[in-house]
Protein backbone atom coordinates (compact mmCIF):
# COMPACT_ATOMS: atom_id res chain seq x y z
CA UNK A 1 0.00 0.00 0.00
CA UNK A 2 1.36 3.51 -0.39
CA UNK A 3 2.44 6.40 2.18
CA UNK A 4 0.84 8.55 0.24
CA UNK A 5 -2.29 9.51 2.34
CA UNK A 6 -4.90 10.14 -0.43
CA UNK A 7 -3.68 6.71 -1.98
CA UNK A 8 -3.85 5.07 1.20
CA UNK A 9 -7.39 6.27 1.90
CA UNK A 10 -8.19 5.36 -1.44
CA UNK A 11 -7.27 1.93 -1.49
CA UNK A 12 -9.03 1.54 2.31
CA UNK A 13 -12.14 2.27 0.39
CA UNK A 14 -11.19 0.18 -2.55
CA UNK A 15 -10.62 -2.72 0.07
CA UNK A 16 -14.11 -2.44 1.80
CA UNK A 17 -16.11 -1.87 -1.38
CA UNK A 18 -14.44 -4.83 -3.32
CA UNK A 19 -15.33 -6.97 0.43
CA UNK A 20 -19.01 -5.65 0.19
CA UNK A 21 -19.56 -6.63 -3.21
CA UNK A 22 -17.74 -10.13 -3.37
CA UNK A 23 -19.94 -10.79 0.15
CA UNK A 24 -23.36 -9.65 -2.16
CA UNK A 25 -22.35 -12.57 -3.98
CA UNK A 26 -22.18 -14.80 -0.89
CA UNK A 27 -18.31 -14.92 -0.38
CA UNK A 28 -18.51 -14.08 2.69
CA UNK A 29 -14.79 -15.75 3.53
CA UNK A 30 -13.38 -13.80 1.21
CA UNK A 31 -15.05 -10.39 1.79
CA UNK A 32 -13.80 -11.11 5.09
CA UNK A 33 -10.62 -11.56 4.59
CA UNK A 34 -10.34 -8.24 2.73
CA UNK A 35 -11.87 -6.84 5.77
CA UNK A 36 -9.11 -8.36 7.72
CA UNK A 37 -6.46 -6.47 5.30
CA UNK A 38 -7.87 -3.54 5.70
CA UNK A 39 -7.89 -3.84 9.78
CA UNK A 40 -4.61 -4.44 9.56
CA UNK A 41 -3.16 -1.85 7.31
CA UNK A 42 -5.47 0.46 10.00
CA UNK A 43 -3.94 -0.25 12.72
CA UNK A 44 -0.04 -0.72 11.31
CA UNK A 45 -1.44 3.10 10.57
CA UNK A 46 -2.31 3.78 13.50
CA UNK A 47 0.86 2.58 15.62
CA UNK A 48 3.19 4.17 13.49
CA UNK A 49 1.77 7.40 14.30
CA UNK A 50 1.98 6.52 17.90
CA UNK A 51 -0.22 5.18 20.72
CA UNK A 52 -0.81 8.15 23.59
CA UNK A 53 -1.81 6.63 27.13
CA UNK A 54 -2.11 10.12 28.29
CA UNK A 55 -5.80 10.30 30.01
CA UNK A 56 -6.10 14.01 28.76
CA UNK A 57 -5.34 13.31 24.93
CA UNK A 58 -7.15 10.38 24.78
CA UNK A 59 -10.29 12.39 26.20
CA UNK A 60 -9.44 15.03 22.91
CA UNK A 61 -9.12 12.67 20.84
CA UNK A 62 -12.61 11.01 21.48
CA UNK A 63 -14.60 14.33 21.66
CA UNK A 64 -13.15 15.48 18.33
CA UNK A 65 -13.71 12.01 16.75
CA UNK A 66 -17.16 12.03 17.79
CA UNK A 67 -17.76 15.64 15.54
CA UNK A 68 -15.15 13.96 12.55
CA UNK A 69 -17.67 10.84 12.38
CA UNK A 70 -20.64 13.34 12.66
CA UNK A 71 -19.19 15.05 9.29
CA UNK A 72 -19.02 11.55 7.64
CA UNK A 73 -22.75 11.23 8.59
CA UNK A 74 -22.24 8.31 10.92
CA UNK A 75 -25.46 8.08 13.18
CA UNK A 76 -26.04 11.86 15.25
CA UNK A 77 -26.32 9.45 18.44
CA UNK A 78 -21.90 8.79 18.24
CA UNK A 79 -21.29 11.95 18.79
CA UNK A 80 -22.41 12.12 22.23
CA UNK A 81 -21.57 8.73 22.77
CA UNK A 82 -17.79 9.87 22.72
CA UNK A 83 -18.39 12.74 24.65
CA UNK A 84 -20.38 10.17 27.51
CA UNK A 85 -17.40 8.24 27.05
CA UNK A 86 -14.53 10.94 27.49
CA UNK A 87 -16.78 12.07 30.44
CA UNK A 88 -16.65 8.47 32.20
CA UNK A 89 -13.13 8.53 31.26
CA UNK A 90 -12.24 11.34 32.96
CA UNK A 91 -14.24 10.85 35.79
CA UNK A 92 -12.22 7.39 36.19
CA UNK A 93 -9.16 9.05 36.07
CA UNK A 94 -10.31 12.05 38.70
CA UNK A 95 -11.34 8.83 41.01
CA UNK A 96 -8.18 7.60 40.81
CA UNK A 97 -6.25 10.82 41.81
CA UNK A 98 -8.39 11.01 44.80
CA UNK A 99 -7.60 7.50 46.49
């Protein structure tokens, strides 16, 4: 796959849209194994750009992912999911502070 972030995005779609339509034809084994590729070149994403533990930008990251899904016109109800979720989150981590 490329580094080029447009091409990569591109061929993510590519991936799921050649799974969805091999899986309309009932090859479901295959269209999930293209799912599986695309997991993985996700998350190989995702660590190179590095894995923050740190409570506060993990609480960012969640509210703003909430409004970036929102913009992609995934369901209204996410949004505030991530935001009931960053709450919790934070109210773990303020629980913890205070024992």
């Amino acid at each position: 796959m490329s580094t080029n972030p447009e091409q990569l995005g591109k061929n993510l779609i590519d991936l799921c849209e050649l799974a969805t339509r091999v899986e309309g034809k009932g090859q479901l084994n295959i269209g999930k194994t293209l799912r599986a590729a695309t997991d993985a070149i996700i998350r190989r994403e995702a660590f190179e750009h590095g894995l923050s533990t740190d409570t506060e930008d993990i609480i960012s990251g969640l509210r703003a992912m909430g409004a970036r899904l929102k913009a992609h016109q995934v369901t209204n109800d996410f949004a505030p999911l991530m935001d009931q979720a960053a709450d919790l989150l934070q109210a773990g981590e303020q629980n913890q502070t205070s024992t």
